[in-house]
PDB file of N, CA and C in Angstrom:
ATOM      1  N   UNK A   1     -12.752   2.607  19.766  1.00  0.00           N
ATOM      2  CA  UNK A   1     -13.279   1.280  19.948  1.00  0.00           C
ATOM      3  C   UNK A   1     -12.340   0.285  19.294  1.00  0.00           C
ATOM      4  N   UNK A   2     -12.332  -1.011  20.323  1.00  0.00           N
ATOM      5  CA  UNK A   2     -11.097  -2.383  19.402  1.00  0.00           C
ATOM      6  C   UNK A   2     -12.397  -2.734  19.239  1.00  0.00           C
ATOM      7  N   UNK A   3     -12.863  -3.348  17.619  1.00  0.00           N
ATOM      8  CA  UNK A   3     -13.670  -3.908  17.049  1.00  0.00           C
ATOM      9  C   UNK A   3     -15.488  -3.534  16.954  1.00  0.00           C
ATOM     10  N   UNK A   4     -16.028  -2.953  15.947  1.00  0.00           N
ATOM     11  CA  UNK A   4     -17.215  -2.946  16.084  1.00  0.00           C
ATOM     12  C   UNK A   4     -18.282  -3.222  16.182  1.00  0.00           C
ATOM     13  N   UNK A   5     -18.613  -4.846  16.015  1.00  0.00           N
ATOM     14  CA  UNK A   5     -19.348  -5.652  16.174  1.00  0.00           C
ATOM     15  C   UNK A   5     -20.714  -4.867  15.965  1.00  0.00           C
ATOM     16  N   UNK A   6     -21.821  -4.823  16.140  1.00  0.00           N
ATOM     17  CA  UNK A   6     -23.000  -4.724  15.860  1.00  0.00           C
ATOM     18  C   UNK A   6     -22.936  -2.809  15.798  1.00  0.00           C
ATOM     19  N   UNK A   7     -22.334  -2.284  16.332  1.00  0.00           N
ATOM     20  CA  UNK A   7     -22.217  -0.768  16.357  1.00  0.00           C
ATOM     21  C   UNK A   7     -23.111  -0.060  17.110  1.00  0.00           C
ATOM     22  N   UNK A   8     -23.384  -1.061  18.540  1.00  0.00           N
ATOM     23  CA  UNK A   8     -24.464  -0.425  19.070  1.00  0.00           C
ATOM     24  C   UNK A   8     -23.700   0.688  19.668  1.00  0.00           C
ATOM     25  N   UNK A   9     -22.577   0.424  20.668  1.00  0.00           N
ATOM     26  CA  UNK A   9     -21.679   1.238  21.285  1.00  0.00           C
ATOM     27  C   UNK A   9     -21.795   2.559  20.190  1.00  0.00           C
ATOM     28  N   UNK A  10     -21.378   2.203  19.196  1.00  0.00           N
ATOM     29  CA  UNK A  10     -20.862   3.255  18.625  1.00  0.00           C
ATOM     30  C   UNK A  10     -22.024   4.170  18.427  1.00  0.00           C
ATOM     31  N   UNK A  11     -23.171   4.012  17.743  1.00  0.00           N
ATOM     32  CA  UNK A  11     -24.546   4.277  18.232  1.00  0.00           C
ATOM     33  C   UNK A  11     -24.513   5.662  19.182  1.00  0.00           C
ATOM     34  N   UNK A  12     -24.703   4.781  20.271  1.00  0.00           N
ATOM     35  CA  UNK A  12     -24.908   5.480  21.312  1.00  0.00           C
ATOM     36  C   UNK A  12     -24.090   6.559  21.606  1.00  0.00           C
ATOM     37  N   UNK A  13     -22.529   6.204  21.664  1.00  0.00           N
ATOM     38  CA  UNK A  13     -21.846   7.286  21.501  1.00  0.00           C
ATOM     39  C   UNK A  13     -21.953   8.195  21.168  1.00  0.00           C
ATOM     40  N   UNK A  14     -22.182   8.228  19.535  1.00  0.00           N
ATOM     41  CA  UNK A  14     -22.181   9.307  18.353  1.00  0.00           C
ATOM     42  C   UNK A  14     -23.483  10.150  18.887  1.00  0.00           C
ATOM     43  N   UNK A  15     -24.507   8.966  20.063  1.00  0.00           N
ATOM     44  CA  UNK A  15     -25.855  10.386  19.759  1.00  0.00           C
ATOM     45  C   UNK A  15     -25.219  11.316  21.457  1.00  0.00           C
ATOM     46  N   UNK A  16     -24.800  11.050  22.151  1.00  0.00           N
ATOM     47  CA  UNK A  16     -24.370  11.263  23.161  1.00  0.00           C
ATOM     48  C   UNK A  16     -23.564  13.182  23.189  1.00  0.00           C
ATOM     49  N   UNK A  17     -24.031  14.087  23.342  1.00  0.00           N
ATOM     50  CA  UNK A  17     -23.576  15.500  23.169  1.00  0.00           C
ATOM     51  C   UNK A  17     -22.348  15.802  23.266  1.00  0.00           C
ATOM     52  N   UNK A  18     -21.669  15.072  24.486  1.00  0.00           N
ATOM     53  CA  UNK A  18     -20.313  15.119  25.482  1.00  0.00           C
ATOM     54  C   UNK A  18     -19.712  14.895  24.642  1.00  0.00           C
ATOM     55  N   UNK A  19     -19.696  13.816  23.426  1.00  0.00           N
ATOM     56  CA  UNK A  19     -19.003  12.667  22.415  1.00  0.00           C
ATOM     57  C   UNK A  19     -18.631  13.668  21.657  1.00  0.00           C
ATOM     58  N   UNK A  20     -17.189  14.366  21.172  1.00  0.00           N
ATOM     59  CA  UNK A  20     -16.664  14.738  19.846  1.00  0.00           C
ATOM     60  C   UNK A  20     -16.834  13.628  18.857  1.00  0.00           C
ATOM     61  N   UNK A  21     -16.066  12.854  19.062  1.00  0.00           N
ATOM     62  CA  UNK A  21     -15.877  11.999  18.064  1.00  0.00           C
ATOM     63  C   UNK A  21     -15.516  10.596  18.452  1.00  0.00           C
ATOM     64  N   UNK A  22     -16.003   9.367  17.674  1.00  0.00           N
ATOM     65  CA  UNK A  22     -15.643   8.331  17.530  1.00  0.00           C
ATOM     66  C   UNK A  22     -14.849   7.451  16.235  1.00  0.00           C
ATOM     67  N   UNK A  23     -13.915   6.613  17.565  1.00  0.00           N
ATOM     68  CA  UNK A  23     -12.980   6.114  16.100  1.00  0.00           C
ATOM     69  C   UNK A  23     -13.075   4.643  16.203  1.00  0.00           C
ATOM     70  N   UNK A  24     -13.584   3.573  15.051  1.00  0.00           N
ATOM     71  CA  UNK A  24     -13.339   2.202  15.832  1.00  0.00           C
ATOM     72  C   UNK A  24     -12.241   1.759  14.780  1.00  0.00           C
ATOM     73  N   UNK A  25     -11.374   0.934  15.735  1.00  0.00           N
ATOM     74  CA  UNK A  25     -10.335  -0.057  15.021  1.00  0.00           C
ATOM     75  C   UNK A  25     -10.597  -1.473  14.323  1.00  0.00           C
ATOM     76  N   UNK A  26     -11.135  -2.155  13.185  1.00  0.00           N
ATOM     77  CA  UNK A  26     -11.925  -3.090  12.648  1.00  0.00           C
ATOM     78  C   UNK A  26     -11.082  -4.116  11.958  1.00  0.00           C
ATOM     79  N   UNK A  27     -10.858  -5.134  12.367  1.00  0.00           N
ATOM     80  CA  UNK A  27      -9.694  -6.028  12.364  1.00  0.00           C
ATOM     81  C   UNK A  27     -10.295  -6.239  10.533  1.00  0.00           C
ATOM     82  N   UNK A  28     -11.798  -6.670  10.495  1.00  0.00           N
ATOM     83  CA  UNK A  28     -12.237  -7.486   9.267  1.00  0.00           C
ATOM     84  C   UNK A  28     -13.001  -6.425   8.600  1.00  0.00           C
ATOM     85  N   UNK A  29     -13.096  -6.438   7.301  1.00  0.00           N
ATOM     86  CA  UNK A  29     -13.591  -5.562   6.494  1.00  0.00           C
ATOM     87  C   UNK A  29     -14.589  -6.448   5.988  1.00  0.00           C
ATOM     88  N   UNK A  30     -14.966  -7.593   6.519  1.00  0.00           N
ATOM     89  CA  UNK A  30     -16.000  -8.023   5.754  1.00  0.00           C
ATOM     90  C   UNK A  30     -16.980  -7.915   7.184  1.00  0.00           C
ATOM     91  N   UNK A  31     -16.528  -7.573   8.587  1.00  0.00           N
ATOM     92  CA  UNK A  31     -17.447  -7.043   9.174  1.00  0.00           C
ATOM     93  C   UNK A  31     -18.295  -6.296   9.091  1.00  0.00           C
ATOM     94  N   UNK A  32     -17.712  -5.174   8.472  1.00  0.00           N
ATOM     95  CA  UNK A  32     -18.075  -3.685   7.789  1.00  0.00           C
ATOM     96  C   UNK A  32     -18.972  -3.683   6.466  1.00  0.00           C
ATOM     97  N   UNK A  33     -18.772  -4.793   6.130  1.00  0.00           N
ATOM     98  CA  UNK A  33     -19.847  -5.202   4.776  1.00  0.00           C
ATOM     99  C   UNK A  33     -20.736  -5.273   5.129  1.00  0.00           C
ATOM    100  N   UNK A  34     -21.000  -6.488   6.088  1.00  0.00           N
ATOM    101  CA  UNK A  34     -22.092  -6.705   6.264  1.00  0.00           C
ATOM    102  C   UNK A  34     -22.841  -5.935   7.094  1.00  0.00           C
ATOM    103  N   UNK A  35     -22.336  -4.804   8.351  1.00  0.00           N
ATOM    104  CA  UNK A  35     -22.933  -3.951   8.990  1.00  0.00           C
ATOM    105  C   UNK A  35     -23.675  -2.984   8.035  1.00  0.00           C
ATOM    106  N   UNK A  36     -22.987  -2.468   7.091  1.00  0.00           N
ATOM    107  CA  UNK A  36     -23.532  -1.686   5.939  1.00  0.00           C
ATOM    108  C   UNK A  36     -24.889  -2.211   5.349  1.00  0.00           C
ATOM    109  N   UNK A  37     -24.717  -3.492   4.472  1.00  0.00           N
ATOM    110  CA  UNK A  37     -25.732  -4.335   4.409  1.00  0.00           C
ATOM    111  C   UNK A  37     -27.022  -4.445   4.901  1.00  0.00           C
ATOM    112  N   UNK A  38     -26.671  -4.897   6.575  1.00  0.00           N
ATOM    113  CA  UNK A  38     -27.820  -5.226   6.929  1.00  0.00           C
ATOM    114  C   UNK A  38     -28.307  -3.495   7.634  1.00  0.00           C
ATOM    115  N   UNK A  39     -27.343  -2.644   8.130  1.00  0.00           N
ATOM    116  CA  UNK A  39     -27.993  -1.749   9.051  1.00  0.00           C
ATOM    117  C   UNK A  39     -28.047  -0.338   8.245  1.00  0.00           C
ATOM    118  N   UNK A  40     -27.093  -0.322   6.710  1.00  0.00           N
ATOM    119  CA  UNK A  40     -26.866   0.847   5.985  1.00  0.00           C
ATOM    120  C   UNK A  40     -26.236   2.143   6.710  1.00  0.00           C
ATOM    121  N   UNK A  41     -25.651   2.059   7.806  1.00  0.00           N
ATOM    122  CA  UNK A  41     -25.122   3.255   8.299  1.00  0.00           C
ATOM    123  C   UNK A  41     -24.251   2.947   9.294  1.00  0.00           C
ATOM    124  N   UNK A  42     -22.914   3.386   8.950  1.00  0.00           N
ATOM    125  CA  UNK A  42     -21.682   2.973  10.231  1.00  0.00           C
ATOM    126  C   UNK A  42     -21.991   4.598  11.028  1.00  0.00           C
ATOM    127  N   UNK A  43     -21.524   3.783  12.414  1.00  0.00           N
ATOM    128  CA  UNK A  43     -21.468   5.075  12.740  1.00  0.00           C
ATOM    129  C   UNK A  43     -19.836   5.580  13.279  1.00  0.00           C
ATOM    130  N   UNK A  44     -19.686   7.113  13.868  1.00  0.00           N
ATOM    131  CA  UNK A  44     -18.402   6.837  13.381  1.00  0.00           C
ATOM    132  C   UNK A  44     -16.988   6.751  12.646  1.00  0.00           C
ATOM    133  N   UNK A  45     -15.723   7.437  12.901  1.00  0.00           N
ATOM    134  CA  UNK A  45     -14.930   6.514  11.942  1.00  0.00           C
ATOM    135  C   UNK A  45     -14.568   5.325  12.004  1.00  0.00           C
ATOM    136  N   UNK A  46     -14.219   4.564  10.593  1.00  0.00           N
ATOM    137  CA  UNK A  46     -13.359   3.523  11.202  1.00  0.00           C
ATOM    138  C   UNK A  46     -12.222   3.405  10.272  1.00  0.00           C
ATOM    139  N   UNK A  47     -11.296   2.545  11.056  1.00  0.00           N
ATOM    140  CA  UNK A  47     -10.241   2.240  10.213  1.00  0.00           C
ATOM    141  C   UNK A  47      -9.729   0.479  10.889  1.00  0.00           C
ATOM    142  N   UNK A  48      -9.553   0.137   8.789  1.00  0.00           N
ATOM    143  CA  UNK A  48      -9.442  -1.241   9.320  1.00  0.00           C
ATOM    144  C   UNK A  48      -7.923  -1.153   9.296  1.00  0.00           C
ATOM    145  N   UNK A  49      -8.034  -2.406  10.615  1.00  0.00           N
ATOM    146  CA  UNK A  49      -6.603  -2.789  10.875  1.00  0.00           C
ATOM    147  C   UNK A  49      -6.317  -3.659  12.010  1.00  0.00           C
ATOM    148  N   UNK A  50      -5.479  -4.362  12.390  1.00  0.00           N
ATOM    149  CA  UNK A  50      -5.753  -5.228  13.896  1.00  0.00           C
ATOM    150  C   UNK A  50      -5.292  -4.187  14.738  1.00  0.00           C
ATOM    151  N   UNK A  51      -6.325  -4.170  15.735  1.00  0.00           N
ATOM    152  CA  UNK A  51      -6.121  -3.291  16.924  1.00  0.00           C
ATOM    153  C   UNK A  51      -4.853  -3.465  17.642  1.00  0.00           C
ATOM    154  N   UNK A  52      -4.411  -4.607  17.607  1.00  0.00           N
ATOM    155  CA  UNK A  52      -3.177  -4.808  18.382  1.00  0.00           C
ATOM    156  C   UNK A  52      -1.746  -4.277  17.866  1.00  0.00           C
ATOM    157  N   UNK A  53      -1.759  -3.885  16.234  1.00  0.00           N
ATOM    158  CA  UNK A  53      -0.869  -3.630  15.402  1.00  0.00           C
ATOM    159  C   UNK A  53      -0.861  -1.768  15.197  1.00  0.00           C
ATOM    160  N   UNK A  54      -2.185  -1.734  15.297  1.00  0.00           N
ATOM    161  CA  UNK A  54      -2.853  -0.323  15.265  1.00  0.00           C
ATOM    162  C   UNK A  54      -1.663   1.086  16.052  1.00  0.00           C
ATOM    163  N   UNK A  55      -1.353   1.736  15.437  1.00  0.00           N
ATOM    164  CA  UNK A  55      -0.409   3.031  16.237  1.00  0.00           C
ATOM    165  C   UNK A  55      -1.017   3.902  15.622  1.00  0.00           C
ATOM    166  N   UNK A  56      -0.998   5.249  17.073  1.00  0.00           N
ATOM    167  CA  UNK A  56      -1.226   6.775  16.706  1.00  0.00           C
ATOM    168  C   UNK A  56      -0.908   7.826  17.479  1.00  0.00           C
ATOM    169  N   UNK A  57      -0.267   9.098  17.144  1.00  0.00           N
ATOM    170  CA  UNK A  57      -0.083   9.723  17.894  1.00  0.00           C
ATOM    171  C   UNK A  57      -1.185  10.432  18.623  1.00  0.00           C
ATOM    172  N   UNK A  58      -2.302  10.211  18.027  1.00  0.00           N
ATOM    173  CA  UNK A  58      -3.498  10.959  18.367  1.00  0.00           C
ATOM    174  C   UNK A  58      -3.472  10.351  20.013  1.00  0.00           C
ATOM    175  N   UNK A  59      -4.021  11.511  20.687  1.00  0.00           N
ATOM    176  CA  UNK A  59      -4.426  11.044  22.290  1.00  0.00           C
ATOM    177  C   UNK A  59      -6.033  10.760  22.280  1.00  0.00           C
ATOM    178  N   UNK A  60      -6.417   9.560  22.690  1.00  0.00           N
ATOM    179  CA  UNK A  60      -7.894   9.099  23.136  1.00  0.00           C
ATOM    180  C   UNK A  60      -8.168   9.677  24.443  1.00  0.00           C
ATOM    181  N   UNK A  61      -9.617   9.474  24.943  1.00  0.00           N
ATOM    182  CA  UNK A  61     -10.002   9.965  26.421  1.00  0.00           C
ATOM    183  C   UNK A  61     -10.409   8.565  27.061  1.00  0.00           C
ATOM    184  N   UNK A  62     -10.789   7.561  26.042  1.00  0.00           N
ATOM    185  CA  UNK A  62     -11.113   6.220  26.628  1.00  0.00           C
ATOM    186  C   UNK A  62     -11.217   5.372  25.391  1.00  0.00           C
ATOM    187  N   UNK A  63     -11.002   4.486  25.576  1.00  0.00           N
ATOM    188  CA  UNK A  63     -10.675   3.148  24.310  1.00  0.00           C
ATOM    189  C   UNK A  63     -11.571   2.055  24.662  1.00  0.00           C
ATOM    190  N   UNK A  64     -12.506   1.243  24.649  1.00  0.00           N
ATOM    191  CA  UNK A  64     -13.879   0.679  24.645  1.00  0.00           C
ATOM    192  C   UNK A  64     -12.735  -1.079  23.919  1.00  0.00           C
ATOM    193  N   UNK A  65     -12.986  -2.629  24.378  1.00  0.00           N
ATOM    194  CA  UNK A  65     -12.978  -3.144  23.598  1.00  0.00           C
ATOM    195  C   UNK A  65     -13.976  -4.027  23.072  1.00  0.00           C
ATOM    196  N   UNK A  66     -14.493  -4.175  21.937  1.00  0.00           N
ATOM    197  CA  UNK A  66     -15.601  -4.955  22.119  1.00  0.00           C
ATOM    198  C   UNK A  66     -15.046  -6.046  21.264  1.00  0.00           C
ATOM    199  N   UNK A  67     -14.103  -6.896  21.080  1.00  0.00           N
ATOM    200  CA  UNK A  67     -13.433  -7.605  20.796  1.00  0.00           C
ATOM    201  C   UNK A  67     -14.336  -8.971  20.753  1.00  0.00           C
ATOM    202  N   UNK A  68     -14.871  -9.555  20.342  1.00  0.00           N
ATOM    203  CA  UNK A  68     -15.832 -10.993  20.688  1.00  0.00           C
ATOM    204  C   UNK A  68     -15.003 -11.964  21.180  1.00  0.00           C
ATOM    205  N   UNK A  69     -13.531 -12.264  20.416  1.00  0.00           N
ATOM    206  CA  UNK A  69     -12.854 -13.666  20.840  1.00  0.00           C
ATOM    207  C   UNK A  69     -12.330 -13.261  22.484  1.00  0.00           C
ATOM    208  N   UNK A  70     -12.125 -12.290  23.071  1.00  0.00           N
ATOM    209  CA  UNK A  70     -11.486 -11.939  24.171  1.00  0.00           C
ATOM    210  C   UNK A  70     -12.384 -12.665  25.429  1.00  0.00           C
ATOM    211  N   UNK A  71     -13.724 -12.944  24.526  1.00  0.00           N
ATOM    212  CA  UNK A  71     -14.353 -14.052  25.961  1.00  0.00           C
ATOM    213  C   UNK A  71     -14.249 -15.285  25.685  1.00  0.00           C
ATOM    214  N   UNK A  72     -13.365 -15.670  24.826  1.00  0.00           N
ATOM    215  CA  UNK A  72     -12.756 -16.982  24.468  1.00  0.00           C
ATOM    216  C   UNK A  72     -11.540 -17.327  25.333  1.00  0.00           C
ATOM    217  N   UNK A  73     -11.003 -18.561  25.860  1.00  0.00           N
ATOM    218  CA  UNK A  73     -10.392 -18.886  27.082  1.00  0.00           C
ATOM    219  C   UNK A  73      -9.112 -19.027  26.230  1.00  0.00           C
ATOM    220  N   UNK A  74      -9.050 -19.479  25.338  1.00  0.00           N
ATOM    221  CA  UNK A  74      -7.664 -19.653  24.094  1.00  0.00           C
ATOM    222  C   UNK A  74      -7.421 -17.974  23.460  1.00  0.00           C
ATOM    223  N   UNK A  75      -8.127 -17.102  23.910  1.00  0.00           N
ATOM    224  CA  UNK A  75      -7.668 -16.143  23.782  1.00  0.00           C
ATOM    225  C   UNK A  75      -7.393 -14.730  24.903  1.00  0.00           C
ATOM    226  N   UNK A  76      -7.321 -15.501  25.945  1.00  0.00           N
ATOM    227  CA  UNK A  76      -6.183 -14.730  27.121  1.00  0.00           C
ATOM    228  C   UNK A  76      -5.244 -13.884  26.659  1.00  0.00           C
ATOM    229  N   UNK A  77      -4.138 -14.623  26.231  1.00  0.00           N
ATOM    230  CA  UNK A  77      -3.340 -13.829  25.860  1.00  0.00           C
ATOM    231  C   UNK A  77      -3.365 -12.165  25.485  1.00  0.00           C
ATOM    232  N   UNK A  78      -4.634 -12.291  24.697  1.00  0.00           N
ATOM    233  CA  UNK A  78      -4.629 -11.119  23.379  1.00  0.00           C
ATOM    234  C   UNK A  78      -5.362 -10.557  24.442  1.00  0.00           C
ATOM    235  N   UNK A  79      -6.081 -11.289  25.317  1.00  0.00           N
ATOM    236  CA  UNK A  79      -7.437 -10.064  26.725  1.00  0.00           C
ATOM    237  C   UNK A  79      -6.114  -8.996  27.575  1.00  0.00           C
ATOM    238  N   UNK A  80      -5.730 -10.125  27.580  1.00  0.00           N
ATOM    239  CA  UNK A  80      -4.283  -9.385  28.859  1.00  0.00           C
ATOM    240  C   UNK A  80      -3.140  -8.173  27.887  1.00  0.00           C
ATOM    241  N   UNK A  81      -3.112  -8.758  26.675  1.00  0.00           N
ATOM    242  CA  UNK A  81      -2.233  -7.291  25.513  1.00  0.00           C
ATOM    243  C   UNK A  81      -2.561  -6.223  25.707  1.00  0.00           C
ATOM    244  N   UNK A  82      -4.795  -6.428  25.601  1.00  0.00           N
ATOM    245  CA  UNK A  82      -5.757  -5.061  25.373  1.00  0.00           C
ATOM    246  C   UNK A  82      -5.477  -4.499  26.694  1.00  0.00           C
ATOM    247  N   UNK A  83      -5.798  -5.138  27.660  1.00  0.00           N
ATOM    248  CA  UNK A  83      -5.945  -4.296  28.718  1.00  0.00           C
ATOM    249  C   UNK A  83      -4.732  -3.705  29.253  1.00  0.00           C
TER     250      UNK A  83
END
């Protein structure tokens, strides 16, 4: 996952059988505060870092973005990088 925002995705994922594993990429660590906070349970790994900067040799099966600014019109650019 690029960004975890509420962690429903991730959620669902993790209960999902098919699902080995989930990894989300988390630009802000004070996202992660407050998910903790208010919901007490990430699901999931994560690792912070900007998704766009983010490298691994690991192979994914599918990459999810849930990015919030990417439905922002001043942020094209960065929609067209992800995809």
């Amino acid at each position: 996952m690029a960004g975890y925002g509420l962690g429903l995705v991730q959620y669902y994922l993790t209960k999902n059988k098919k699902v080995t594993s989930v990894t989300t990429i988390e630009k802000y660590p004070a996202v992660m505060k407050e998910v903790r906070r208010v919901y007490k349970k990430i699901y999931g790994d994560v690792i912070i870092k900007d998704f766009y900067l983010f490298k691994s040799t690991q192979k994914y099966d599918c990459i999810i973005g849930d990015i919030w600014e990417d439905i922002m019109e001043d942020s094209l650019r960065d929609y067209n990088k992800f995809i």
